[in-house]
C-alpha atoms as a PDB file:
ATOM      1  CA  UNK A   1      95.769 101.805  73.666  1.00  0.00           C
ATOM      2  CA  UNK A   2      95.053 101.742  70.270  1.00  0.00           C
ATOM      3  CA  UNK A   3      92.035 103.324  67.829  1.00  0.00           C
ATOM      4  CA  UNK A   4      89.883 101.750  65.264  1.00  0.00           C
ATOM      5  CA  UNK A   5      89.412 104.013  62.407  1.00  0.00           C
ATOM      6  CA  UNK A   6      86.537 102.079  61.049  1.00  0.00           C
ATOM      7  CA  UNK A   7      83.637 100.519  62.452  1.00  0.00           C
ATOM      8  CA  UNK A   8      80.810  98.017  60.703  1.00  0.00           C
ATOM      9  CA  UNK A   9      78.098 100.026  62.423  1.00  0.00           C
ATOM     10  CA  UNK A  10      78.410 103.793  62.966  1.00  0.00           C
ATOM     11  CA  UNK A  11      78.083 105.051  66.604  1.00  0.00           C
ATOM     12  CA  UNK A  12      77.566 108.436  67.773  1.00  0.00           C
ATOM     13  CA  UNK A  13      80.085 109.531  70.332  1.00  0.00           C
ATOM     14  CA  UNK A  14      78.769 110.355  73.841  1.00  0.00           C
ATOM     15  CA  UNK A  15      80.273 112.264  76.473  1.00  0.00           C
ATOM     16  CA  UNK A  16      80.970 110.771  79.995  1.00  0.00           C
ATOM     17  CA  UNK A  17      78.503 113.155  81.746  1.00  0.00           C
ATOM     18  CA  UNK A  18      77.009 110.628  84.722  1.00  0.00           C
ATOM     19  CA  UNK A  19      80.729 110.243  85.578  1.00  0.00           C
ATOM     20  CA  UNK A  20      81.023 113.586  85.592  1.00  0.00           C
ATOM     21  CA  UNK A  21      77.932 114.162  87.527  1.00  0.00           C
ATOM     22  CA  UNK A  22      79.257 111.517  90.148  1.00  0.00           C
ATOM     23  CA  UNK A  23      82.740 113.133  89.928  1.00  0.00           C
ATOM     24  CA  UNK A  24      81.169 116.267  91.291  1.00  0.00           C
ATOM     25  CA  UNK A  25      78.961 114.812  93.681  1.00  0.00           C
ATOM     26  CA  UNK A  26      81.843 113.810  95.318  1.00  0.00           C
ATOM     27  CA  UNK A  27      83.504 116.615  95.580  1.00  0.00           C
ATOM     28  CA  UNK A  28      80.653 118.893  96.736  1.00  0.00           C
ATOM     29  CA  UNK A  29      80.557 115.910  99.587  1.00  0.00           C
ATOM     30  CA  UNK A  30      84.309 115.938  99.964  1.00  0.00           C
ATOM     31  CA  UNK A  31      84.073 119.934 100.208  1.00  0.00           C
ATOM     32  CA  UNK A  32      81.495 120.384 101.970  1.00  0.00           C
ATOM     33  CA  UNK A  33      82.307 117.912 104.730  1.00  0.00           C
ATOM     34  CA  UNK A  34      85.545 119.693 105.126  1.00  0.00           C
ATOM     35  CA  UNK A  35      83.958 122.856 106.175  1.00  0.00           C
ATOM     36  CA  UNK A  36      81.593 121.839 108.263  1.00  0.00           C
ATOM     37  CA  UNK A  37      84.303 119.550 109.760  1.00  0.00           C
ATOM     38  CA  UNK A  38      86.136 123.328 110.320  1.00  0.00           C
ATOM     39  CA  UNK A  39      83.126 124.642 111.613  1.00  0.00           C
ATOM     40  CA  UNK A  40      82.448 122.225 114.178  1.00  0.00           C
ATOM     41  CA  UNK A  41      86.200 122.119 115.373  1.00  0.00           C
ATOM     42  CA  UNK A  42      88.448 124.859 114.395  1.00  0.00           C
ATOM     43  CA  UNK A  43      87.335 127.295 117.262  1.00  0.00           C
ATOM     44  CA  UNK A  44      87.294 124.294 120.052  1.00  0.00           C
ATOM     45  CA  UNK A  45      90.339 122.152 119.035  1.00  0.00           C
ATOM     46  CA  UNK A  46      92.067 124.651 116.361  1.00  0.00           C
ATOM     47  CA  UNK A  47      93.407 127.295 118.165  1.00  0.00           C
ATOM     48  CA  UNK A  48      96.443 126.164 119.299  1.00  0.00           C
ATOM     49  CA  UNK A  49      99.295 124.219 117.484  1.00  0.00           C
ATOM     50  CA  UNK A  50     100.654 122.386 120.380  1.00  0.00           C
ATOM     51  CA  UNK A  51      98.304 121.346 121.904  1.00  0.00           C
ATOM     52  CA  UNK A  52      96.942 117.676 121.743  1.00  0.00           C
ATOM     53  CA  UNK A  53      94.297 118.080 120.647  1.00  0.00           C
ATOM     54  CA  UNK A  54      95.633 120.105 117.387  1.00  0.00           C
ATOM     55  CA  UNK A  55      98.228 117.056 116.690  1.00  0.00           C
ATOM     56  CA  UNK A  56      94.951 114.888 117.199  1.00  0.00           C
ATOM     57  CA  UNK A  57      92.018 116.459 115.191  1.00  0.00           C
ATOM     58  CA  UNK A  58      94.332 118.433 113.019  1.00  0.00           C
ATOM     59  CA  UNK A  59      97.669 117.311 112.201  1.00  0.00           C
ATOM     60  CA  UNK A  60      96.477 113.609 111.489  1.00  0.00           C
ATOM     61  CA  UNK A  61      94.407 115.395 108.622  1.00  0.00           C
ATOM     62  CA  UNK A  62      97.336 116.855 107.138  1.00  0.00           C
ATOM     63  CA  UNK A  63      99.630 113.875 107.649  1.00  0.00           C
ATOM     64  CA  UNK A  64      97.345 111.755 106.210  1.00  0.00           C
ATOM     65  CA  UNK A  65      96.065 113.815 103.080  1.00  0.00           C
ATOM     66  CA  UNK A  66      99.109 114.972 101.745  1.00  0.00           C
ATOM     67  CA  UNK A  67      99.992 111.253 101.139  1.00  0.00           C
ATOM     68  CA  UNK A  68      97.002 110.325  99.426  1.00  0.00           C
ATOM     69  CA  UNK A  69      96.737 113.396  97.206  1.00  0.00           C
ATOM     70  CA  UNK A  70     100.423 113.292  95.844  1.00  0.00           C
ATOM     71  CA  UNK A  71      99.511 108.868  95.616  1.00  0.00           C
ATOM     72  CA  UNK A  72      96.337 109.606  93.531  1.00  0.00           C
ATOM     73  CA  UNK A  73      97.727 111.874  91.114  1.00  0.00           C
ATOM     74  CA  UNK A  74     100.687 110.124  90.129  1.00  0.00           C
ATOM     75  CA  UNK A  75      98.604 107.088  89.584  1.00  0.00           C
ATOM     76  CA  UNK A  76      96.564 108.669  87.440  1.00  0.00           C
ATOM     77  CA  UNK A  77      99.135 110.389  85.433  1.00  0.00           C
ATOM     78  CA  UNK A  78     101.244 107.475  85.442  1.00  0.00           C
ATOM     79  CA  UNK A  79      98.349 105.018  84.339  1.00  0.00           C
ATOM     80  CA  UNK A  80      97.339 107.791  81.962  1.00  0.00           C
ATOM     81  CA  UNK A  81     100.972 107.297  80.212  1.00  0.00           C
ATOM     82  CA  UNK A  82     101.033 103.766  80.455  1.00  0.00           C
ATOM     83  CA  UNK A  83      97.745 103.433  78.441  1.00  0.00           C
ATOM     84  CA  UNK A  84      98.737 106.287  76.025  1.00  0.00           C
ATOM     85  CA  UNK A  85      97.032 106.166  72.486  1.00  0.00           C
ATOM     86  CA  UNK A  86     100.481 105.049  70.159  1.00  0.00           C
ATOM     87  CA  UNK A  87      97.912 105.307  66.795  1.00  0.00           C
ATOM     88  CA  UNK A  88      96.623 108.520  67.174  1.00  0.00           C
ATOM     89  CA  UNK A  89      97.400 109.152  63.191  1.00  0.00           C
ATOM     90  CA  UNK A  90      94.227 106.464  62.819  1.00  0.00           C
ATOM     91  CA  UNK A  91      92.294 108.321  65.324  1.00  0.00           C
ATOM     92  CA  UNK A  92      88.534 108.589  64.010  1.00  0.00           C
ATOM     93  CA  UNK A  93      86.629 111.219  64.143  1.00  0.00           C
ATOM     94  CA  UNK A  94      83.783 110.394  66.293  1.00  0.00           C
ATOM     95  CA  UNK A  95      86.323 108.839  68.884  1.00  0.00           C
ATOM     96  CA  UNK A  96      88.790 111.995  69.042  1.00  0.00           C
ATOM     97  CA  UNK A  97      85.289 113.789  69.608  1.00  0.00           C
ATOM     98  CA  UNK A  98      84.418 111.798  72.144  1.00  0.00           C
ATOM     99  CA  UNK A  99      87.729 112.085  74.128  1.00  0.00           C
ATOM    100  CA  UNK A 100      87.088 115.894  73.527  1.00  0.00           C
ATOM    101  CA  UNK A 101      84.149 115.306  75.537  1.00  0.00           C
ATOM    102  CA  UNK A 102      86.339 113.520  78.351  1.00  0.00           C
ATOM    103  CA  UNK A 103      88.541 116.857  78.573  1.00  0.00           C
ATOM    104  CA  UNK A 104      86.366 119.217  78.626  1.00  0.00           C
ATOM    105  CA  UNK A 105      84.387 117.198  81.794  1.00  0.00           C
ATOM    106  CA  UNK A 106      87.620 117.225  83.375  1.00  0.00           C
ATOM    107  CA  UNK A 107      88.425 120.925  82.617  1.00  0.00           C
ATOM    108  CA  UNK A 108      84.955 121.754  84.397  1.00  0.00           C
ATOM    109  CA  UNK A 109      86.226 119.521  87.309  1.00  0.00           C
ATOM    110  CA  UNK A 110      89.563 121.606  87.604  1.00  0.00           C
ATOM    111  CA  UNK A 111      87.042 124.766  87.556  1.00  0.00           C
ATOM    112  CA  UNK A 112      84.587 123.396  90.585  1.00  0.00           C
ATOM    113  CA  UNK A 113      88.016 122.828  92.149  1.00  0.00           C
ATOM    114  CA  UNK A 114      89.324 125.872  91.602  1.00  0.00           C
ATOM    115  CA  UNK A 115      86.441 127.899  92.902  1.00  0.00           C
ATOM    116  CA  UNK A 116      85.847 126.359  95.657  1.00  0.00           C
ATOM    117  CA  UNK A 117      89.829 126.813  96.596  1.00  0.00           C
ATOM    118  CA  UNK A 118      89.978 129.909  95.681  1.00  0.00           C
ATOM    119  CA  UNK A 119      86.630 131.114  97.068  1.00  0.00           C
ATOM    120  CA  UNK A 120      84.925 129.905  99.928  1.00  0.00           C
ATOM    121  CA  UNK A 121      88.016 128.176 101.589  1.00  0.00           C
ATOM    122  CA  UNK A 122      90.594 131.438 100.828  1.00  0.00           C
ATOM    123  CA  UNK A 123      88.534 133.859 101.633  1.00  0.00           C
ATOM    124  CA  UNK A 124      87.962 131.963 105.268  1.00  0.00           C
ATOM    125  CA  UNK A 125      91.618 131.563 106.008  1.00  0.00           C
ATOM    126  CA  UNK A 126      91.869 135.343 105.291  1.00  0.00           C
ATOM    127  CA  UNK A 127      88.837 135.877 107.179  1.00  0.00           C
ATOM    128  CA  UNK A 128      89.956 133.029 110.296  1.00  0.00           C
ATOM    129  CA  UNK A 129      93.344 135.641 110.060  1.00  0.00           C
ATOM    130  CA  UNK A 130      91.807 138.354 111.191  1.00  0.00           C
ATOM    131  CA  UNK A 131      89.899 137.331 114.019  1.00  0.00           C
ATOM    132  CA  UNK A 132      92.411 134.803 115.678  1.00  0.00           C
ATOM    133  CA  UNK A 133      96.351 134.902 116.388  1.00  0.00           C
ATOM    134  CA  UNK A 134      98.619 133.244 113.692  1.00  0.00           C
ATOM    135  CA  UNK A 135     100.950 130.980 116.098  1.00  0.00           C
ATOM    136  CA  UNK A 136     102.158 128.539 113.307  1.00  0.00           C
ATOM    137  CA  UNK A 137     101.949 127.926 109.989  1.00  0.00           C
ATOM    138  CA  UNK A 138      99.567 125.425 110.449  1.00  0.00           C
ATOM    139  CA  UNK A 139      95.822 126.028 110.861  1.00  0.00           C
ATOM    140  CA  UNK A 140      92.746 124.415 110.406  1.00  0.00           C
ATOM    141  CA  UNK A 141      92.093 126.939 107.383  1.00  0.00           C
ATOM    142  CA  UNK A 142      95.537 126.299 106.341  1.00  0.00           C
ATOM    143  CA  UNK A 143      95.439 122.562 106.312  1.00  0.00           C
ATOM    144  CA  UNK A 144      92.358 122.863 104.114  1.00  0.00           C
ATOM    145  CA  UNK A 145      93.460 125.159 101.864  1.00  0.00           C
ATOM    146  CA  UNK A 146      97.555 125.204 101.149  1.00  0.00           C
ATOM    147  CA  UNK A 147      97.600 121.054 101.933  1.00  0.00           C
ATOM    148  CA  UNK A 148      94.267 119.494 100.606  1.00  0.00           C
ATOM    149  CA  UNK A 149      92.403 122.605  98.112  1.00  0.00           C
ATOM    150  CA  UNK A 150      95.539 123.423  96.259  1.00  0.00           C
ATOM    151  CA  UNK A 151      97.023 120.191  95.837  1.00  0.00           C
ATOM    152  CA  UNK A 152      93.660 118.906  94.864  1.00  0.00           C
ATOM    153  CA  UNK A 153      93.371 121.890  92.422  1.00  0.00           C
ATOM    154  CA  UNK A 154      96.915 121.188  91.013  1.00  0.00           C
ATOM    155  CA  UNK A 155      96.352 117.449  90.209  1.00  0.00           C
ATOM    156  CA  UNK A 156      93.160 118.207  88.477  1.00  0.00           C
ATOM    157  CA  UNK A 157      94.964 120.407  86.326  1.00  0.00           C
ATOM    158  CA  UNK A 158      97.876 117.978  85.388  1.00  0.00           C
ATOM    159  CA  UNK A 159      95.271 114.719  84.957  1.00  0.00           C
ATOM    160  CA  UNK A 160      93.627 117.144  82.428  1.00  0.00           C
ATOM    161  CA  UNK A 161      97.031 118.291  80.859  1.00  0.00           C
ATOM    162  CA  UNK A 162      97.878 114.282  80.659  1.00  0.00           C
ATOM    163  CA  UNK A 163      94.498 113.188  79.531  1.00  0.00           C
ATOM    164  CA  UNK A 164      94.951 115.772  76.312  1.00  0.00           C
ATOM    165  CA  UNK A 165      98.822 114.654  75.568  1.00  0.00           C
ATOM    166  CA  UNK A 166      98.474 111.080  75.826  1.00  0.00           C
ATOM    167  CA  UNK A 167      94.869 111.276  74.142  1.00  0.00           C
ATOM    168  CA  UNK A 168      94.294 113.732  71.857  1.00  0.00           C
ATOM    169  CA  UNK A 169      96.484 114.748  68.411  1.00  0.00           C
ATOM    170  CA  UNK A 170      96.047 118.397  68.942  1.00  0.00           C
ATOM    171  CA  UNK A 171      98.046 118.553  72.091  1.00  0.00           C
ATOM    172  CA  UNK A 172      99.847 115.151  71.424  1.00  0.00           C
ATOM    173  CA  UNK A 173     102.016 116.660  69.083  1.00  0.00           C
ATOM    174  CA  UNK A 174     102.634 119.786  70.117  1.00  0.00           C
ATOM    175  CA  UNK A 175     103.082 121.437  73.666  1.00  0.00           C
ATOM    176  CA  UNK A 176      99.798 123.860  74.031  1.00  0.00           C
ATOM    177  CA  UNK A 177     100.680 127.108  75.248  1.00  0.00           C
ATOM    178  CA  UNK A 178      97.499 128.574  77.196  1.00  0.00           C
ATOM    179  CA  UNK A 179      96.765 124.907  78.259  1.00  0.00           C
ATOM    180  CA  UNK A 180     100.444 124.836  80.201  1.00  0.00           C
ATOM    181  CA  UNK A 181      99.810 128.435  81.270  1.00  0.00           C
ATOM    182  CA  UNK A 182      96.446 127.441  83.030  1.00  0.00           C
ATOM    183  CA  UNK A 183      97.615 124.291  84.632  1.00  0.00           C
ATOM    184  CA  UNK A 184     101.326 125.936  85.382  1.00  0.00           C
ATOM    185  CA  UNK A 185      98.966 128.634  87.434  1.00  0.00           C
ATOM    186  CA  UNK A 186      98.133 127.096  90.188  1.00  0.00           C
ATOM    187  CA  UNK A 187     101.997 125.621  90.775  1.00  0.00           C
ATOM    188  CA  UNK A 188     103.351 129.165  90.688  1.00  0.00           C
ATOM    189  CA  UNK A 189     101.770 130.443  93.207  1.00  0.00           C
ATOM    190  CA  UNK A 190     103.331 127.906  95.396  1.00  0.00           C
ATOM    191  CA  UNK A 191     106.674 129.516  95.945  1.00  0.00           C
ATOM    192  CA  UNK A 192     104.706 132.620  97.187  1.00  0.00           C
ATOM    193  CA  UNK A 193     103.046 130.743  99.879  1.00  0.00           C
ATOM    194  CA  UNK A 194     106.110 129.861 101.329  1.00  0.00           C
ATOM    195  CA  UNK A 195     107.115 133.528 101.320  1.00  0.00           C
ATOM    196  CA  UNK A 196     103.113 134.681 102.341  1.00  0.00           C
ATOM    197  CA  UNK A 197     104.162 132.165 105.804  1.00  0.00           C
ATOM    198  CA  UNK A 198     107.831 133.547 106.418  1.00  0.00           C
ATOM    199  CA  UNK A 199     106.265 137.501 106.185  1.00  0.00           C
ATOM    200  CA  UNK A 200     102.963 136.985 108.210  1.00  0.00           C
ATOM    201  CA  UNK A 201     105.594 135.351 110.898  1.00  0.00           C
ATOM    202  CA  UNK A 202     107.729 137.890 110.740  1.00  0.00           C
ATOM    203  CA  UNK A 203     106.321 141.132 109.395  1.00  0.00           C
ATOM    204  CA  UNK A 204     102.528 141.523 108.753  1.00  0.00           C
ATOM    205  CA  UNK A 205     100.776 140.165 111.855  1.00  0.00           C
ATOM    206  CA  UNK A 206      97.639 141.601 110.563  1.00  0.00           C
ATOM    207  CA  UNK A 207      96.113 140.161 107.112  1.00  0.00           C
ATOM    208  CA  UNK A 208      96.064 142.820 105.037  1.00  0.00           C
ATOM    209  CA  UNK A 209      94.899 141.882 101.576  1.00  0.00           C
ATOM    210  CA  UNK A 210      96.788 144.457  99.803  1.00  0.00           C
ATOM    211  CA  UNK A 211     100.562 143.218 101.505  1.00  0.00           C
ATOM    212  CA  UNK A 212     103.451 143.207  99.455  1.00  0.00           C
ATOM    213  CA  UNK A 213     104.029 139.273 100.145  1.00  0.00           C
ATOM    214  CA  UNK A 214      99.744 138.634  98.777  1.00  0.00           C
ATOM    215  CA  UNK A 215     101.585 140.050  95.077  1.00  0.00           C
ATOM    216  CA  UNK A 216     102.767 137.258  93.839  1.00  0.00           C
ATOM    217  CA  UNK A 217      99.535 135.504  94.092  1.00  0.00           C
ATOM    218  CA  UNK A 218      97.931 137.492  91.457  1.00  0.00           C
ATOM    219  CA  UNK A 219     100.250 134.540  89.048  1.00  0.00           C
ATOM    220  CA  UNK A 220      97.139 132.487  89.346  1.00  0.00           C
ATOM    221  CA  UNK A 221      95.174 135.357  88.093  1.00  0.00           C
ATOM    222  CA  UNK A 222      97.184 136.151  85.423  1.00  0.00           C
ATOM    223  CA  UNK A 223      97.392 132.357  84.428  1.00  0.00           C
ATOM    224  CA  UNK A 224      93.357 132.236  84.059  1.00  0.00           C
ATOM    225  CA  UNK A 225      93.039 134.671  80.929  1.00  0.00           C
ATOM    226  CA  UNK A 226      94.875 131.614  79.197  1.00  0.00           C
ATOM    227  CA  UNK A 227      91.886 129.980  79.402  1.00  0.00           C
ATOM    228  CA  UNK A 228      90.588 131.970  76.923  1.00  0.00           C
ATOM    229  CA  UNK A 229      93.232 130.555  73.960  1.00  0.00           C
ATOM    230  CA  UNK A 230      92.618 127.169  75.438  1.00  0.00           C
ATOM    231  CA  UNK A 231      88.969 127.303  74.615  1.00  0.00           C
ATOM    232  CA  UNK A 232      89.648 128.964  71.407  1.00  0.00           C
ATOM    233  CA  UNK A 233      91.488 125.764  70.628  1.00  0.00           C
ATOM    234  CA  UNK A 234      89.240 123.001  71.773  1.00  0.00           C
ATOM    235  CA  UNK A 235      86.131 124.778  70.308  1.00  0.00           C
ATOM    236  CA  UNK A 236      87.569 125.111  67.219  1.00  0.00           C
ATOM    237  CA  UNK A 237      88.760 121.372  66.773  1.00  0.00           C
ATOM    238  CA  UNK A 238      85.634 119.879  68.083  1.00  0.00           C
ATOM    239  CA  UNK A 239      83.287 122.000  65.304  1.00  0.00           C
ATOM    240  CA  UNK A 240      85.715 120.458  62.685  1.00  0.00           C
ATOM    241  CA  UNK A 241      84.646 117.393  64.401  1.00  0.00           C
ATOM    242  CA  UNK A 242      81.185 117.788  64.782  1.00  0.00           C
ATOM    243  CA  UNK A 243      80.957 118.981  60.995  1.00  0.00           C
ATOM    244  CA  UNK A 244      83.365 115.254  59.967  1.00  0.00           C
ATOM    245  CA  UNK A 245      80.869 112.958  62.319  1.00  0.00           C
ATOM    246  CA  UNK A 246      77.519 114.598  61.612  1.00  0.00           C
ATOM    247  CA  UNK A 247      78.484 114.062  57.473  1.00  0.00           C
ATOM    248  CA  UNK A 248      79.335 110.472  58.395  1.00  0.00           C
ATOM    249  CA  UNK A 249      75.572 110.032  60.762  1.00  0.00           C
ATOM    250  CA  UNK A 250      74.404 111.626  57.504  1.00  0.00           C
ATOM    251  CA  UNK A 251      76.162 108.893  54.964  1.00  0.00           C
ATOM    252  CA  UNK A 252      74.921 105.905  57.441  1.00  0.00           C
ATOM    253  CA  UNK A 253      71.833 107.151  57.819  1.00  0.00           C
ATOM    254  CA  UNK A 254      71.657 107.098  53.654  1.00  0.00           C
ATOM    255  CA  UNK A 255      72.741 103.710  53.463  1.00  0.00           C
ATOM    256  CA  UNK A 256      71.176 102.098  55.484  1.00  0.00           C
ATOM    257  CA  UNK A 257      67.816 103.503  54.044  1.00  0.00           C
ATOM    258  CA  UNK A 258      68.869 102.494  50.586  1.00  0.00           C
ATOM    259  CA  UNK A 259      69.419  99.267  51.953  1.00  0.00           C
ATOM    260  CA  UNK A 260      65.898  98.714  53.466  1.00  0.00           C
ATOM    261  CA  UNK A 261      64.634 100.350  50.359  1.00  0.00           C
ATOM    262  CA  UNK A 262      66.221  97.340  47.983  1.00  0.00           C
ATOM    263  CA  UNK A 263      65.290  94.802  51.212  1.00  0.00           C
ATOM    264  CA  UNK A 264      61.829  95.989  50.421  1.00  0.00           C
END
């Protein structure tokens, strides 16, 4: 992909906000189908693991989402390399605004994603501990949360993390700390899942929010005040932006009166 640094008509960049609007259609659909999917069946068909109706209603879910997930985000990321900007030394102004417009869309994805994982959908599997018997590792508010929310939350995290290094010269050029912190948050916390499943099996029957095996998951936490330098940085860059492309709307706008005016 490569950028034109000058154009015979000035345009004013726009961001993608009907795709975003669509984007989060979608997943309030995908979301919210999910839960009242575990509403209607996770008390009839969810209680027990071996059972065939589990493997039926459940399992297929898992063994068929995991799949997709890991498919879609490495076809993103990988198209998202493949199509990298190689000019982004002759990236205009109003275009590099404009793909600051992309990113921050897609950060606000990553955010609907993470709330809803960490939210609604946690705070049910803590809830769906309490009142039922852990047998397995696997249960409808697991399958939801540690193999379709997370993974879901991860990948919109990296596609943003891609979109800025193969996009934009700020984070093209240099790896940017808080923005690796944030997306690196929600990957951490993995390892302590696998330990959260090996102590509720073995040691804490009872879901106790304050265990010592629900520690390490304050990682994500910690990750999310990195936000804070990330918007420092994209903030800053786009009002240099806005200040380069409103002086150039200012310079067409001149011209092109001057020229009626001689037209005239």
């Amino acid at each position: 992909m490569s950028s034109v640094t000058q154009n015979s008509s000035y345009v004013s960049p726009k961001g993608p906000w009907a795709k975003l609007f669509m984007v989060l259609l979608g997943i309030a659909i995908l979301f919210g189908s999910y839960r009242i999917y575990q509403h209607a069946t996770s008390f009839t068909v969810g209680l027990d693991y071996f059972s065939e109706d589990f493997q039926k209603y459940w399992m297929t879910l898992l063994y068929i989402q995991l799949p997709v997930l890991f498919a879609m985000g490495a076809g993103i990321v990988g198209w998202l390399w493949h199509t990298r900007d190689r000019h982004l030394d002759k990236l205009a102004p109003a275009e590099e605004l404009r793909r600051y417009f992309v990113l921050l869309a897609q950060i606000l994805v990553f955010a609907v994603v993470a709330y809803l994982t960490a939210s609604p959908f946690t705070e049910a599997d803590a809830a769906w501990h309490q009142v039922t018997v852990r047998d397995t590792d696997f249960t409808p508010t697991h399958i939801v949360l540690f193999y379709f929310g997370i993974p879901m939350f991860i990948m919109a995290g990296v596609v943003a993390f891609a979109y800025a290094r193969t996009r934009l010269p700020q984070f093209a050029n240099r790896i940017s700390l808080p923005f690796a912190l944030v997306v690196a948050g929600p990957i951490m916390i993995m390892p302590n899942l696998g330990l959260n499943e090996w102590g509720h099996t073995f040691f804490y029957a009872e879901e106790l929010f304050a265990a010592p095996i629900h520690w390490g998951f304050v990682l994500l936490g910690w990750a999310t005040f990195a936000a804070g330098g990330l918007v420092v940085q994209i903030l800053t860059r786009v009002v240099e932006l806005t200040k380069v492309v409103g002086t150039s709307e200012s310079t067409e706008g001149s011209q092109s009166h001057a020229a009626a005016s001689v037209s005239a």
